[in-house]
N, C-alpha and C. Protein backbone atom coordinates (compact mmCIF):
# COMPACT_ATOMS: atom_id res chain seq x y z
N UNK A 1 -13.90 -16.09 -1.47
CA UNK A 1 -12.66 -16.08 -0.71
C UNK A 1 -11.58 -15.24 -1.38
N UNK A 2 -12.15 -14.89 -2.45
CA UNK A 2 -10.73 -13.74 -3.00
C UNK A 2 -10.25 -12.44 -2.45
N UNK A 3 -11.16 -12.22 -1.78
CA UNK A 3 -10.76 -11.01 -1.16
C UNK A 3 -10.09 -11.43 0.28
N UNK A 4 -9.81 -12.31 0.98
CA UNK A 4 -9.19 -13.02 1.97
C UNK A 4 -8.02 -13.18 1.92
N UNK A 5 -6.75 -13.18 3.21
CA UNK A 5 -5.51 -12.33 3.26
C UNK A 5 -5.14 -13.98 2.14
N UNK A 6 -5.26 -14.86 2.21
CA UNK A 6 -4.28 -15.94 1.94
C UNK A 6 -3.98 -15.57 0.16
N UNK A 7 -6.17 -15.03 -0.23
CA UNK A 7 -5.88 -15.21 -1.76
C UNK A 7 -4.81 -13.53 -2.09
N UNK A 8 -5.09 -12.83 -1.13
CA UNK A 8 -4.69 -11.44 -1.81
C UNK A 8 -3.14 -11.44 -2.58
N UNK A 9 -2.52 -12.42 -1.11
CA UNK A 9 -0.95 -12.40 -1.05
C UNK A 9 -0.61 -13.27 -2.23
N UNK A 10 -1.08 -14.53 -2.20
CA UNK A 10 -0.57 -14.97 -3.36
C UNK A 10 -1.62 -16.30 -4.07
N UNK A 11 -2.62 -16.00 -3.91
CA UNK A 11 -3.94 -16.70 -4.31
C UNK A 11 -3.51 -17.28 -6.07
N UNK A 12 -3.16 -16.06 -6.67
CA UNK A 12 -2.86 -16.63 -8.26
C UNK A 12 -1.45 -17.06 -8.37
N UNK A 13 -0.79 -17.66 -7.08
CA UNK A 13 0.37 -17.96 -7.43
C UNK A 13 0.50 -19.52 -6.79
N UNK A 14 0.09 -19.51 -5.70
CA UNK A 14 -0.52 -20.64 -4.86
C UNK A 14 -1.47 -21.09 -4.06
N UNK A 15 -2.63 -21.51 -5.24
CA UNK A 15 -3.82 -21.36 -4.62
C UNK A 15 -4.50 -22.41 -3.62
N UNK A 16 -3.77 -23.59 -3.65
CA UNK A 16 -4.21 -24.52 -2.77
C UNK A 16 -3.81 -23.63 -1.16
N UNK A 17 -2.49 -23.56 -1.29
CA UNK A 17 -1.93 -22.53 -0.26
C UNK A 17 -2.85 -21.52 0.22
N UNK A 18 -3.24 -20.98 -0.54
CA UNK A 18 -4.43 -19.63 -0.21
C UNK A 18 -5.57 -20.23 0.32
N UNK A 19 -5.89 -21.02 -0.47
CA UNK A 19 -7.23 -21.66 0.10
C UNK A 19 -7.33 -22.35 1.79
N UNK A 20 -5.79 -22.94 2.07
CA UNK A 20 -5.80 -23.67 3.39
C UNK A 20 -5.49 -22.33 4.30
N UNK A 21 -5.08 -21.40 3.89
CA UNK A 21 -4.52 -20.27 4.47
C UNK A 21 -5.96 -19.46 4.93
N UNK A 22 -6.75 -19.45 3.92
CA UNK A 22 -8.43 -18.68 4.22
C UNK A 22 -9.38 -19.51 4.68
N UNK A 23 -9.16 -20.62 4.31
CA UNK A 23 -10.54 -21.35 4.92
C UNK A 23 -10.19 -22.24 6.07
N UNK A 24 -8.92 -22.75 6.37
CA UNK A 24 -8.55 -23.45 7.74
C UNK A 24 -8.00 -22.34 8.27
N UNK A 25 -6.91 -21.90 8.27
CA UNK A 25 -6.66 -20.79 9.45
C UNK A 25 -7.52 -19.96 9.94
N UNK A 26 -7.81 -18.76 8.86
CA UNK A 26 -8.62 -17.47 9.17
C UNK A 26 -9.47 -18.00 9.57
N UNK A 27 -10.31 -19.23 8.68
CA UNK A 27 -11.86 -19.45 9.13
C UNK A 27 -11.95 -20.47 10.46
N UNK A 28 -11.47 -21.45 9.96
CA UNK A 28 -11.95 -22.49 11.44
C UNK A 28 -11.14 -22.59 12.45
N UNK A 29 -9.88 -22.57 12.52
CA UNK A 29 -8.99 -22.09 14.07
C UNK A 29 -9.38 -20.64 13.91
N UNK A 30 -8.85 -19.53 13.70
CA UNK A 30 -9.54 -18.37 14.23
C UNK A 30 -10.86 -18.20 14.36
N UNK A 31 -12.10 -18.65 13.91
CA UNK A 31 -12.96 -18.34 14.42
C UNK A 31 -13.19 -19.83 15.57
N UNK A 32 -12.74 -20.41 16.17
CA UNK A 32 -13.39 -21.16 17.04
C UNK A 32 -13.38 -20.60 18.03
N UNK A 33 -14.34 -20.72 19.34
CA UNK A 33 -15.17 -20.06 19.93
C UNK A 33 -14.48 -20.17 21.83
N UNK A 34 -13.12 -20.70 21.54
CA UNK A 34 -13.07 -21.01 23.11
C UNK A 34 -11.72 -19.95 23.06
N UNK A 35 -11.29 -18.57 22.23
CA UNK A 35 -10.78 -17.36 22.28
C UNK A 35 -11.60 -16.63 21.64
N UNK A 36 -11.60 -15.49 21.96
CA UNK A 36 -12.03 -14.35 21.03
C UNK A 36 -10.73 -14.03 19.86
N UNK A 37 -11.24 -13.04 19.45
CA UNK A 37 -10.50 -12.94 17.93
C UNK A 37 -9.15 -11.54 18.75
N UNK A 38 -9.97 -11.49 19.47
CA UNK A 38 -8.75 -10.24 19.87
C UNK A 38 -7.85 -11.02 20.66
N UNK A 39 -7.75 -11.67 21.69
CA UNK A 39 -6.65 -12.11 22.25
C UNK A 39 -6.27 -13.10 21.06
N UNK A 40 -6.92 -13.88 20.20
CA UNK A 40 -5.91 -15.00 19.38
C UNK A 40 -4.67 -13.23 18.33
N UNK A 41 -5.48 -12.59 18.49
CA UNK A 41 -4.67 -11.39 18.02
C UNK A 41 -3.29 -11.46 19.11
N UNK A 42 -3.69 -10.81 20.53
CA UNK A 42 -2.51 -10.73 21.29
C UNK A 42 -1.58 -11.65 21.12
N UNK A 43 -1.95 -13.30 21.35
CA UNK A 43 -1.32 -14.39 21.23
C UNK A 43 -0.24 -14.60 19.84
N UNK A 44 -0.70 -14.13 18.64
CA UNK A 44 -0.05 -14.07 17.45
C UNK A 44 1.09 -13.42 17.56
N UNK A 45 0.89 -11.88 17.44
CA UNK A 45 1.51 -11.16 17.94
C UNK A 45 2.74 -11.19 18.82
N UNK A 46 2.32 -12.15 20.01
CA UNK A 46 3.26 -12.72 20.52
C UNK A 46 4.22 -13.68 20.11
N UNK A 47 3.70 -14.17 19.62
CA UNK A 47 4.65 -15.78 19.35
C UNK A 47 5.53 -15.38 18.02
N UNK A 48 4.88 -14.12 17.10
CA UNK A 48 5.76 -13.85 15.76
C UNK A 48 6.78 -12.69 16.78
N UNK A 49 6.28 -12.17 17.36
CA UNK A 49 7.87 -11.17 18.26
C UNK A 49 8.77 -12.35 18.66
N UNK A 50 8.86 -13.12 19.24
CA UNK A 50 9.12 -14.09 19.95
C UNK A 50 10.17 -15.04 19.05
N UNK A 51 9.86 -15.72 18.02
CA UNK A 51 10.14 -16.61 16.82
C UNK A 51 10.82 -15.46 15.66
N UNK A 52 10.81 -14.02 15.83
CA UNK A 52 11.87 -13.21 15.21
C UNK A 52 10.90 -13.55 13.77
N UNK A 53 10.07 -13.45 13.97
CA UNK A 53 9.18 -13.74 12.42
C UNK A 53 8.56 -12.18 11.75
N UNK A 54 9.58 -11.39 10.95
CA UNK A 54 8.66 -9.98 10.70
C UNK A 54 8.04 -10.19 9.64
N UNK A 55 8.12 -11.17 9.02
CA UNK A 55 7.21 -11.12 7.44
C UNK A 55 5.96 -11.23 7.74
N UNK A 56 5.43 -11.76 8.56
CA UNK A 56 4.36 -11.49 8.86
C UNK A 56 3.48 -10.66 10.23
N UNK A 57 4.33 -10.09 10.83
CA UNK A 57 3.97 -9.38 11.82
C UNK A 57 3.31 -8.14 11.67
N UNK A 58 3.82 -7.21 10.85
CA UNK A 58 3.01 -6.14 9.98
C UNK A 58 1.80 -6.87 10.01
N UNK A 59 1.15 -7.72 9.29
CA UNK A 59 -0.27 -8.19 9.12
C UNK A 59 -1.04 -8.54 10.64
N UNK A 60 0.05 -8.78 11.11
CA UNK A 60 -0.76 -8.84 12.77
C UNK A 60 -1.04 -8.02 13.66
N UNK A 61 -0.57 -7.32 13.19
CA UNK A 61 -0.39 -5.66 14.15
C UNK A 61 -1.79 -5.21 13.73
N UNK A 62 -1.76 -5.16 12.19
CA UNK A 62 -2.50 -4.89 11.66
C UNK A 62 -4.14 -5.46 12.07
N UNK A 63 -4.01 -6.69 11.74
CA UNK A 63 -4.90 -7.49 12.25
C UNK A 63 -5.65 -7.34 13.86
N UNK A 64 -4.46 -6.83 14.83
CA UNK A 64 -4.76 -7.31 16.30
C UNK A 64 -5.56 -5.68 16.57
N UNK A 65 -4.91 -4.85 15.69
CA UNK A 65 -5.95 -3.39 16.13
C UNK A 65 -7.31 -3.46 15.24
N UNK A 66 -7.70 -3.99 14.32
CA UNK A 66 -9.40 -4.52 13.74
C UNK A 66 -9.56 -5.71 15.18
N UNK A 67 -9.08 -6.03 15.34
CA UNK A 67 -9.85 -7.06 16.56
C UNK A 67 -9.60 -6.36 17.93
N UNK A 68 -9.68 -4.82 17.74
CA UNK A 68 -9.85 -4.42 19.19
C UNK A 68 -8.37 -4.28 20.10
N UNK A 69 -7.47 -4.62 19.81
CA UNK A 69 -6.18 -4.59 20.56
C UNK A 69 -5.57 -2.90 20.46
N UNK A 70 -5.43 -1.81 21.15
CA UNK A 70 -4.96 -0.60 21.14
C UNK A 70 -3.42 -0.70 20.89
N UNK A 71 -2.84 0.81 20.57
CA UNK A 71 -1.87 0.83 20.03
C UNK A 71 -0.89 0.64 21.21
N UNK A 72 -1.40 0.93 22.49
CA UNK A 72 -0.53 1.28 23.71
C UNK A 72 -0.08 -0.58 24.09
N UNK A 73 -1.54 -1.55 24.02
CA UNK A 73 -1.33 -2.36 24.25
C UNK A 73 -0.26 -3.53 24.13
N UNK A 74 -0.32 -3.08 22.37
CA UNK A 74 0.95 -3.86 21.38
C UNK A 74 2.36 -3.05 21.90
N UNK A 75 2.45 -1.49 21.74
CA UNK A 75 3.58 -1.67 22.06
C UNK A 75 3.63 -2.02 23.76
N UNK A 76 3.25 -2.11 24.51
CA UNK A 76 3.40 -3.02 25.54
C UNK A 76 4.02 -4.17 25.73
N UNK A 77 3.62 -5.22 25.26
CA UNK A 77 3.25 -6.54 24.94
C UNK A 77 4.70 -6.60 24.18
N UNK A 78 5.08 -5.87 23.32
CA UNK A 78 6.61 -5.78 22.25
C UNK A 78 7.69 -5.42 23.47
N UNK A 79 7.38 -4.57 24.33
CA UNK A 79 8.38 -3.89 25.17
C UNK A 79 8.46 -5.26 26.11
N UNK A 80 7.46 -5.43 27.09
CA UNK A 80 7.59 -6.92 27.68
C UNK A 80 8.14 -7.80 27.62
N UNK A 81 8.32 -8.43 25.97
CA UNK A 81 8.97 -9.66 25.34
C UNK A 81 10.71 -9.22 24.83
N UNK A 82 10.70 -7.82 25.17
CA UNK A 82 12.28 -7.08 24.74
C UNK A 82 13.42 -8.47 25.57
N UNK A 83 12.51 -8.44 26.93
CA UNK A 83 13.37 -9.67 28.34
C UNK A 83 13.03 -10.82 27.82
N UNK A 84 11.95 -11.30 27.33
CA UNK A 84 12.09 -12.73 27.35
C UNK A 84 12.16 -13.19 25.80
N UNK A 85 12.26 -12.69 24.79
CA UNK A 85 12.37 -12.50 23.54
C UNK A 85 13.83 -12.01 23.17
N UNK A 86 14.31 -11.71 23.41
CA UNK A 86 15.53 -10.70 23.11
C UNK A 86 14.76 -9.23 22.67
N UNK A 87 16.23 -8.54 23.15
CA UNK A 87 16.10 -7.24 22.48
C UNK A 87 16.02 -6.82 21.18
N UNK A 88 16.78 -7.23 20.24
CA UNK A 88 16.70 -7.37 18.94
C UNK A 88 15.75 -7.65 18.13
N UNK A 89 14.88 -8.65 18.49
CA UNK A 89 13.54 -9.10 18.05
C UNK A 89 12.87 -8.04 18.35
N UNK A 90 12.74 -7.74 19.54
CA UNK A 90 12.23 -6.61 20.01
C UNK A 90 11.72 -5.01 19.67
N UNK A 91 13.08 -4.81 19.23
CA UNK A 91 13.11 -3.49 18.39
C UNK A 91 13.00 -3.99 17.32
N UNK A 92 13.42 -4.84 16.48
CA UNK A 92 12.53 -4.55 14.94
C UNK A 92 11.48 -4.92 14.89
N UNK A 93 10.22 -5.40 16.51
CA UNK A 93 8.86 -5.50 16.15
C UNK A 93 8.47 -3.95 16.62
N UNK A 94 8.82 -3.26 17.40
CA UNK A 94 8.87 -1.85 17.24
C UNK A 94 8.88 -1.18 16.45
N UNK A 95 9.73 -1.15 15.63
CA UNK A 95 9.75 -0.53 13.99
C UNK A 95 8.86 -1.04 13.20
N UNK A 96 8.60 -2.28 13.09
CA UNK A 96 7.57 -2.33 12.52
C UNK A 96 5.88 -2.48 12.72
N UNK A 97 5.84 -2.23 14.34
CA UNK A 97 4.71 -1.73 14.77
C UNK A 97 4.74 -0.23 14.56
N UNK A 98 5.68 0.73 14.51
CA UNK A 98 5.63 2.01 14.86
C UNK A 98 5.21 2.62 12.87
N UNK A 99 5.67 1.52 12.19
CA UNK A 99 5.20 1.67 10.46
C UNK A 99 3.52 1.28 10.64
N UNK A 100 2.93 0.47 10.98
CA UNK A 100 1.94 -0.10 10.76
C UNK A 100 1.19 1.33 11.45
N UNK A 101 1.21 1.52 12.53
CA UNK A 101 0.47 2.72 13.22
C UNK A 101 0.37 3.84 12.32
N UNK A 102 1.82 4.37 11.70
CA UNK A 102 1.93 5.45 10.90
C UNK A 102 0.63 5.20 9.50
N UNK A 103 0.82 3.79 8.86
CA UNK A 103 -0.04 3.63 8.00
C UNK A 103 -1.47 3.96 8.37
N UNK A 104 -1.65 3.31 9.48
CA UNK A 104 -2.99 3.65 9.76
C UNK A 104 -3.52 4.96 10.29
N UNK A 105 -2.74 5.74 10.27
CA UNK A 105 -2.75 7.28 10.94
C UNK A 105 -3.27 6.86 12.75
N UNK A 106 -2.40 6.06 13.58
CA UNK A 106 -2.45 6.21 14.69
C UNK A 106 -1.85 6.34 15.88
């Protein structure tokens, strides 16, 4: 499990933390079988635009394009929630979707 997002971030700093972070989140709610991994992607995505949460949204962006989600899609989905999210939330999940893309050369 060390190579898993919970231990990377802060595994030698809080490892019980890491451990519930890699082996209950990532592993047994994300992999249970009544979503696929790409919409629990969309869904994330959503709810951190939504809740004004950027500390971890970078990792979801990130995350939701390895599980198949396109770049057009997210910013979609960001532009959408501009109305029912606020605008503000909005554009700084923009900016920081429009960083994550750049990282990934896309």
């Amino acid at each position: 499990m060390v190579n898993n997002p919970g231990h990377q971030a802060f595994g030698d700093f809080a490892p019980a933390a890491a451990d519930f972070t890699d082996r209950v989140l990532f592993g047994e709610v994300w992999e249970r079988p009544q979503l696929n991994s790409r919409d629990r992607s969309l869904i994330t995505i959503t709810n951190l635009v939504s809740q004004y949460r950027i500390n971890e949204l970078g990792f979801h962006i990130k995350k939701g394009i390895e599980n198949g989600l396109s770049k057009e899609e997210i910013i979609e989905v960001i532009t959408h929630l501009a109305f029912y999210a606020g605008w503000p939330a909005a554009m700084s999940a923009l900016n920081i979707a429009k960083n994550v893309f750049k990282d990934l050369d896309i």
